[in-house]
PDB file of N, CA and C in Angstrom:
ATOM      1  N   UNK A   1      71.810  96.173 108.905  1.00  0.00           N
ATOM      2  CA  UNK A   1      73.133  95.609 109.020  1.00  0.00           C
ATOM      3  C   UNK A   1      73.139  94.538 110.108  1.00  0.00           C
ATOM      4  N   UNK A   2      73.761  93.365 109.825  1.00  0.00           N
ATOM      5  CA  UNK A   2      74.049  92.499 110.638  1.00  0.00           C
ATOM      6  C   UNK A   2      74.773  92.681 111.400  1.00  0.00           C
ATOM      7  N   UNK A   3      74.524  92.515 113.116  1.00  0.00           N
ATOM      8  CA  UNK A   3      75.586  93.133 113.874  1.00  0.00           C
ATOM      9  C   UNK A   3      75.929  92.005 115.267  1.00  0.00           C
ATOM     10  N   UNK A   4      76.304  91.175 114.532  1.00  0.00           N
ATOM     11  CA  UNK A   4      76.100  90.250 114.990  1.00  0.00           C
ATOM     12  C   UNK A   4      77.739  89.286 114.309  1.00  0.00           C
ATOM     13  N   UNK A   5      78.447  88.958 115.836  1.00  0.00           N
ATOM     14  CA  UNK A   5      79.971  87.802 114.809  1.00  0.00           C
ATOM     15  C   UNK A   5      79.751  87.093 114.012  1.00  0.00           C
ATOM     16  N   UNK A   6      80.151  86.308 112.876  1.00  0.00           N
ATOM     17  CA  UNK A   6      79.755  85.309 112.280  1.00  0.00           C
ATOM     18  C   UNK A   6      80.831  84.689 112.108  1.00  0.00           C
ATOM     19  N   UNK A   7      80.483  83.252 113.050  1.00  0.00           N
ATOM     20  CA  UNK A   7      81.590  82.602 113.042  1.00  0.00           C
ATOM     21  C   UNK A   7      82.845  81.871 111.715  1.00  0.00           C
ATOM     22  N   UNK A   8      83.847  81.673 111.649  1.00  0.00           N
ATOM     23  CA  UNK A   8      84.574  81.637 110.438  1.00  0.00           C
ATOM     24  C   UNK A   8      83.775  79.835 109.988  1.00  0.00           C
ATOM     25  N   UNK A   9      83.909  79.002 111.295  1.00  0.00           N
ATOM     26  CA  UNK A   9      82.914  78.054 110.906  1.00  0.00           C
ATOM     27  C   UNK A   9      82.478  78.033 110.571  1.00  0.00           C
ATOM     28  N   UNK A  10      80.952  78.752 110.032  1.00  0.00           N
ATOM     29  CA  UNK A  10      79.885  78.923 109.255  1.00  0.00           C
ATOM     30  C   UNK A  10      79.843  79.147 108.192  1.00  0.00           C
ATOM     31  N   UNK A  11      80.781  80.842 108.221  1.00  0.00           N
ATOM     32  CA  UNK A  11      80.582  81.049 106.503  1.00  0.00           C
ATOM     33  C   UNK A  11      81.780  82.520 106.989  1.00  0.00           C
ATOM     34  N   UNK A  12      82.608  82.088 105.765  1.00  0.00           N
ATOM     35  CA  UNK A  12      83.893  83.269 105.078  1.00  0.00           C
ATOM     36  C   UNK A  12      82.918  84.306 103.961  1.00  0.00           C
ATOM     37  N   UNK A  13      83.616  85.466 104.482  1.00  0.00           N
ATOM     38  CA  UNK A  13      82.953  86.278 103.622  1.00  0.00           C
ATOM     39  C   UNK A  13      83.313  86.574 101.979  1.00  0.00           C
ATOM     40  N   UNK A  14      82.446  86.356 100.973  1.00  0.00           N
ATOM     41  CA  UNK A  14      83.202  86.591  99.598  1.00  0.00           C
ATOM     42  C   UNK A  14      83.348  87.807  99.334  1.00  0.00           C
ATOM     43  N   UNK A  15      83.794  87.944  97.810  1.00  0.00           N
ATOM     44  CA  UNK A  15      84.734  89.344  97.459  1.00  0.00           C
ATOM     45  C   UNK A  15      83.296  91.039  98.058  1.00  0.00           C
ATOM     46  N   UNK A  16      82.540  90.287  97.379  1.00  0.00           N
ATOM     47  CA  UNK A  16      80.939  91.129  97.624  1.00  0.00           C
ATOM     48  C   UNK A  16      80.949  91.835  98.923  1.00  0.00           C
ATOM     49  N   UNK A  17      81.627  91.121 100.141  1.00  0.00           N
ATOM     50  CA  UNK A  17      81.457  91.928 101.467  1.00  0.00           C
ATOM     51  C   UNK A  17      82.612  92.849 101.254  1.00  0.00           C
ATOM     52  N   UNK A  18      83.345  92.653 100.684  1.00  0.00           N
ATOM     53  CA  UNK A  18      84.453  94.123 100.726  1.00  0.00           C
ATOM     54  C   UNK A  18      85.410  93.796 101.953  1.00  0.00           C
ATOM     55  N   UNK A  19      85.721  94.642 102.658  1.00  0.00           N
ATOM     56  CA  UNK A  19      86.386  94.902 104.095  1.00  0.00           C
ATOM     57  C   UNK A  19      85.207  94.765 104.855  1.00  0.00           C
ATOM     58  N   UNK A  20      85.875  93.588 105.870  1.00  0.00           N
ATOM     59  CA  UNK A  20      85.430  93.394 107.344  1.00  0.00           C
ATOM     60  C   UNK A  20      86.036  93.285 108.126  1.00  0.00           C
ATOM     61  N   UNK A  21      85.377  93.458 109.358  1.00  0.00           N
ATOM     62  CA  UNK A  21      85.808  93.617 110.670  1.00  0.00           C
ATOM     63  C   UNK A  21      85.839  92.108 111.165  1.00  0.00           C
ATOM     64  N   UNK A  22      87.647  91.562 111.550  1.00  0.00           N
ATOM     65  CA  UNK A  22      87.665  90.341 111.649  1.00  0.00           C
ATOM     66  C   UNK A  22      88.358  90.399 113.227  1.00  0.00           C
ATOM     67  N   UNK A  23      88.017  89.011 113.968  1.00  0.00           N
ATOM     68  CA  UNK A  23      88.733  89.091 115.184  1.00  0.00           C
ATOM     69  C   UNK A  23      89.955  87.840 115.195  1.00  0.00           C
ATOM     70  N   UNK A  24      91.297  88.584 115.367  1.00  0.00           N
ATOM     71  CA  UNK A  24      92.109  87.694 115.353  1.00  0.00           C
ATOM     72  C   UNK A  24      92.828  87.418 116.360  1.00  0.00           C
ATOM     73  N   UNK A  25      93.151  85.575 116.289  1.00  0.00           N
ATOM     74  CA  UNK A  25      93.802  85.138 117.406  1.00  0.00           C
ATOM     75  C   UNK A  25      95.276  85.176 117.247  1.00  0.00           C
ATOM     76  N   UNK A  26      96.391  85.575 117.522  1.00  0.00           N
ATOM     77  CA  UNK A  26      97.572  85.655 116.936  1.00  0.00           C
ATOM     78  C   UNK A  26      97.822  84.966 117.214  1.00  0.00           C
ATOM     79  N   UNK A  27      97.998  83.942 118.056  1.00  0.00           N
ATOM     80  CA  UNK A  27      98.565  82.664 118.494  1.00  0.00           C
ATOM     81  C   UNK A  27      99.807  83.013 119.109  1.00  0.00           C
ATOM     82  N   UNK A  28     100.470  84.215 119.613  1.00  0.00           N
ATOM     83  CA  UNK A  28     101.316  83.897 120.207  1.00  0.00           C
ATOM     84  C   UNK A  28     101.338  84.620 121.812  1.00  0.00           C
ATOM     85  N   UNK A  29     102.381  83.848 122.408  1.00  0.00           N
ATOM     86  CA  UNK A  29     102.764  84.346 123.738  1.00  0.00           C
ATOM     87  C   UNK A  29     102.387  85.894 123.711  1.00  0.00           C
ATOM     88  N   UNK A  30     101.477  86.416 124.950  1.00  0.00           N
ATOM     89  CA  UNK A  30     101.408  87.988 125.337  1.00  0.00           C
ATOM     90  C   UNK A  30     100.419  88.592 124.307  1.00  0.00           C
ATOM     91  N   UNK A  31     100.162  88.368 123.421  1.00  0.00           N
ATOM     92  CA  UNK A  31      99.575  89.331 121.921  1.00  0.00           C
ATOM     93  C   UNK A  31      98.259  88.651 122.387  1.00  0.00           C
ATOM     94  N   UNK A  32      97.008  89.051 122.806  1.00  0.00           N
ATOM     95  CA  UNK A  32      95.597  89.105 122.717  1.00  0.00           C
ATOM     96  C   UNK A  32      94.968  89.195 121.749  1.00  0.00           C
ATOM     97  N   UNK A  33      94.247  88.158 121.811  1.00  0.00           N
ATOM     98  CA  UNK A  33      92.736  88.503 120.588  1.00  0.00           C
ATOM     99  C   UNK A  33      92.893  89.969 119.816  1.00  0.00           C
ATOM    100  N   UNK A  34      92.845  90.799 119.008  1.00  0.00           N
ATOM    101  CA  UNK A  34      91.986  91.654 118.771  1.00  0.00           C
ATOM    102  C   UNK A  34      91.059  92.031 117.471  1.00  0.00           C
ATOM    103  N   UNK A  35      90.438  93.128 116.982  1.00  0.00           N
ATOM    104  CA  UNK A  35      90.371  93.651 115.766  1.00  0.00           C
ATOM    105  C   UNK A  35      90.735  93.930 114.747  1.00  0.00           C
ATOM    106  N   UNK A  36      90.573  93.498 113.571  1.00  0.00           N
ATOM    107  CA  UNK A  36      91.188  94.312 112.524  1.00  0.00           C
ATOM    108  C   UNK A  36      90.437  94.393 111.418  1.00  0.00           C
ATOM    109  N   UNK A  37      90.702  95.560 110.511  1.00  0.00           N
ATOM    110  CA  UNK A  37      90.123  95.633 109.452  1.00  0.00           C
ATOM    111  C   UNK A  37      90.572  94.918 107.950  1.00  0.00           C
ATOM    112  N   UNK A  38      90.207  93.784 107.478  1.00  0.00           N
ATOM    113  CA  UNK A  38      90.684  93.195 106.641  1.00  0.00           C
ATOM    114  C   UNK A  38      89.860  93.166 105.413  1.00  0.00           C
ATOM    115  N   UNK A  39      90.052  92.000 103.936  1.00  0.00           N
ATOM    116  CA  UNK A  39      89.130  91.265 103.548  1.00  0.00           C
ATOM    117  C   UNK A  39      90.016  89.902 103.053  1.00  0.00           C
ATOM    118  N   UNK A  40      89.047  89.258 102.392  1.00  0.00           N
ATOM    119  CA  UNK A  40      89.694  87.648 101.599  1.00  0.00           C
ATOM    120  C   UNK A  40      89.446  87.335 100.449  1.00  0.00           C
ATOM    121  N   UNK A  41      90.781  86.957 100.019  1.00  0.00           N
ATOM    122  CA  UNK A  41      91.143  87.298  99.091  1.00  0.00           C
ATOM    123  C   UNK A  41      90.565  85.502  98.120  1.00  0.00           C
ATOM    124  N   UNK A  42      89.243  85.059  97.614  1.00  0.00           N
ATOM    125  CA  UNK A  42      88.794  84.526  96.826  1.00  0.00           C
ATOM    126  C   UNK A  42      89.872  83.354  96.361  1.00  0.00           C
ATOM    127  N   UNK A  43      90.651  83.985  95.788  1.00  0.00           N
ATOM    128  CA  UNK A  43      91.324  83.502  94.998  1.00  0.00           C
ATOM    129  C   UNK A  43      92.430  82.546  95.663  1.00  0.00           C
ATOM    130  N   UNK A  44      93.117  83.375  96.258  1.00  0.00           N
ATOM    131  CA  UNK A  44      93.989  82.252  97.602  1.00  0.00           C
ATOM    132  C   UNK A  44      93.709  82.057  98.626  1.00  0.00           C
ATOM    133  N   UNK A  45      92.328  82.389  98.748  1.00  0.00           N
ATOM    134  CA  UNK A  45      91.935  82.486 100.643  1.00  0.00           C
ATOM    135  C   UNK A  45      92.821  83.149 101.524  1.00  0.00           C
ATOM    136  N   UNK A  46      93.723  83.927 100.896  1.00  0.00           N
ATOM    137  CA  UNK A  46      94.570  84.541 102.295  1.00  0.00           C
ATOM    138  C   UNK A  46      93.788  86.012 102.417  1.00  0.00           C
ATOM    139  N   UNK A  47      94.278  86.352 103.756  1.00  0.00           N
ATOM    140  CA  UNK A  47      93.778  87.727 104.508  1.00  0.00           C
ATOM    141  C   UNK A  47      94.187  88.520 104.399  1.00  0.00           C
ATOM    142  N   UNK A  48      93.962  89.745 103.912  1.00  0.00           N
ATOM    143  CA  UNK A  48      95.155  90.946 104.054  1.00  0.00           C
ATOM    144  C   UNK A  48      94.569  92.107 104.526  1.00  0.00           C
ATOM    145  N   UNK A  49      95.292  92.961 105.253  1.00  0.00           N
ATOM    146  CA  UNK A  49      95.152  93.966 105.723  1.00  0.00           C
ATOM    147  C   UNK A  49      95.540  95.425 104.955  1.00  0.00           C
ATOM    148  N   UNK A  50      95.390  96.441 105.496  1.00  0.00           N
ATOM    149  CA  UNK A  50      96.523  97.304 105.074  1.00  0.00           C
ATOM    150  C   UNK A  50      97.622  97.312 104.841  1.00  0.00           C
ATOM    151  N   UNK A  51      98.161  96.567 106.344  1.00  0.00           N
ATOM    152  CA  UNK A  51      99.355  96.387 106.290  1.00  0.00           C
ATOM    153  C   UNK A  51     100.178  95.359 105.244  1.00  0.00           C
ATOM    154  N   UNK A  52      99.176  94.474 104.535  1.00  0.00           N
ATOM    155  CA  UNK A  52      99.502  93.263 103.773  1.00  0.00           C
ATOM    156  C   UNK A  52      98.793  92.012 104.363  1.00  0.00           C
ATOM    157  N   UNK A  53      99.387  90.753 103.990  1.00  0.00           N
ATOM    158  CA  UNK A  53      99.039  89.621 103.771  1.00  0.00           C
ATOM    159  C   UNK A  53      99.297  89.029 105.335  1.00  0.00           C
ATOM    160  N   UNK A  54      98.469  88.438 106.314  1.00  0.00           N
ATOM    161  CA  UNK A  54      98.018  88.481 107.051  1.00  0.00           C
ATOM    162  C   UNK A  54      99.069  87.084 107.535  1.00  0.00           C
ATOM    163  N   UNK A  55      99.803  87.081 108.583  1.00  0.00           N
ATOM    164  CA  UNK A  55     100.435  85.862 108.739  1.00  0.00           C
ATOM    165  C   UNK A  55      99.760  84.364 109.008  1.00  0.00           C
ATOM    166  N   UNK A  56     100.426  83.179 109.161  1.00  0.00           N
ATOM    167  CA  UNK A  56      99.913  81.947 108.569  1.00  0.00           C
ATOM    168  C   UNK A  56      99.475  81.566 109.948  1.00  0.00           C
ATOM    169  N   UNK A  57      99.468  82.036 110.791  1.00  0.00           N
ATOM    170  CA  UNK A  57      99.398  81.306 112.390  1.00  0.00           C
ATOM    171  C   UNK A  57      98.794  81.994 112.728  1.00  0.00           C
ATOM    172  N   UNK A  58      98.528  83.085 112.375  1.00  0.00           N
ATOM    173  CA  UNK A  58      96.922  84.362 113.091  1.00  0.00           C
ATOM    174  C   UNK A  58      95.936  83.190 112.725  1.00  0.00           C
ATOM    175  N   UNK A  59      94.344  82.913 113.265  1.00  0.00           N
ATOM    176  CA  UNK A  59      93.867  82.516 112.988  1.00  0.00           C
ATOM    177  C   UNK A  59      92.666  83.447 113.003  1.00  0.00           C
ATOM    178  N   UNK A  60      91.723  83.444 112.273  1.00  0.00           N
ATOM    179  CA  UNK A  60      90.822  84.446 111.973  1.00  0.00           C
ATOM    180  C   UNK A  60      89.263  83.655 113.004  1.00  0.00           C
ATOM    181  N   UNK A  61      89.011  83.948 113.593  1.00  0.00           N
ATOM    182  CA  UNK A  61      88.086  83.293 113.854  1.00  0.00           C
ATOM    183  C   UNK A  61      85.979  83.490 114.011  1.00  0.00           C
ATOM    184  N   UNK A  62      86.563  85.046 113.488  1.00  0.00           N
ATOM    185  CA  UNK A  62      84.710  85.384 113.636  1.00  0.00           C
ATOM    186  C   UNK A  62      85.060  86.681 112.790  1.00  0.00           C
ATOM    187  N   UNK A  63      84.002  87.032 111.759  1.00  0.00           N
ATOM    188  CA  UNK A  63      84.021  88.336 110.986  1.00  0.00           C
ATOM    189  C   UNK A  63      82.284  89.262 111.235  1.00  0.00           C
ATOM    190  N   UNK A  64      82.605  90.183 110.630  1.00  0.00           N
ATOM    191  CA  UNK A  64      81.051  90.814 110.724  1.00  0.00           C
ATOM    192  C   UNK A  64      81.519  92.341 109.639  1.00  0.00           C
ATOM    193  N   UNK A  65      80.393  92.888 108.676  1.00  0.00           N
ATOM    194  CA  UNK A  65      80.464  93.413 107.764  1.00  0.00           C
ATOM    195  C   UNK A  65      80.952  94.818 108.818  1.00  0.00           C
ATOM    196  N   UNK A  66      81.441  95.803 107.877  1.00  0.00           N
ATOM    197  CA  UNK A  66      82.146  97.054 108.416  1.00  0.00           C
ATOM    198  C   UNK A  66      80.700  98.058 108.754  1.00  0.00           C
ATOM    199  N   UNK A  67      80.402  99.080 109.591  1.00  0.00           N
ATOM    200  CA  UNK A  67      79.279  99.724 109.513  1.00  0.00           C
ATOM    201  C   UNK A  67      79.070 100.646 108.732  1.00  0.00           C
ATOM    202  N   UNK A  68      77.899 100.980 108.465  1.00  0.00           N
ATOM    203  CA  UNK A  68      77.488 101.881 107.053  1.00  0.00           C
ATOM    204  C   UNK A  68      77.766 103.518 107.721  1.00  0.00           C
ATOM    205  N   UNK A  69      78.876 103.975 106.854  1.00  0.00           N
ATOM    206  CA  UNK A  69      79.335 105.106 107.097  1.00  0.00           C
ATOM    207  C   UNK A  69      77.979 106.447 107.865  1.00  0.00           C
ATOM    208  N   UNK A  70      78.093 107.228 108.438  1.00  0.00           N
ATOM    209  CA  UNK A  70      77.034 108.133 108.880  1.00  0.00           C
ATOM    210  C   UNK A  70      76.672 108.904 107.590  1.00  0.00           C
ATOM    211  N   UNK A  71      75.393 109.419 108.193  1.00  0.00           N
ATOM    212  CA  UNK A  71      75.165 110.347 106.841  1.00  0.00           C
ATOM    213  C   UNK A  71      75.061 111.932 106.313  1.00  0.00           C
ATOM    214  N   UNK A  72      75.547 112.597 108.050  1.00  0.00           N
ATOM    215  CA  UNK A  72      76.311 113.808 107.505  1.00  0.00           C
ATOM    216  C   UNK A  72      77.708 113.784 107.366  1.00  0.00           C
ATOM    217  N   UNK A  73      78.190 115.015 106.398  1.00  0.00           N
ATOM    218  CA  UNK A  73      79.217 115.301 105.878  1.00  0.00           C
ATOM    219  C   UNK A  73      79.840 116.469 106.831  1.00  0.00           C
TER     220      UNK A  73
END
């Protein structure tokens, strides 16, 4: 596993990566950088989360694939 950011500059992840771990800038006053678990959506390029469709002023700026689950149960 690549464990390593990959910048949004470089390369967006297609449908194939599934959910990743993206770091977002919210752009506003007080709210910090953080984590979230997203993917992108091919088709319109927008982001969505759990929560939904990812607002227009977050800016996404580095992703990296989710880690491979452990392997006991």
């Amino acid at each position: 596993m690549n464990e390593q950011w990959i910048p949004i500059s470089e390369r967006v992840p297609c449908r194939d990566d599934g959910f990743v771990m993206v770091v977002v800038n919210f752009n506003e006053p007080g709210l910090p950088r953080a984590i979230r678990l997203a993917w992108r959506e091919e088709d319109d390029g927008l982001w969505r989360t759990q929560y939904g469709r990812m607002r227009n002023h977050w800016e996404i700026t580095h992703w990296m694939p989710t880690p491979e689950l452990p392997d006991e149960q």
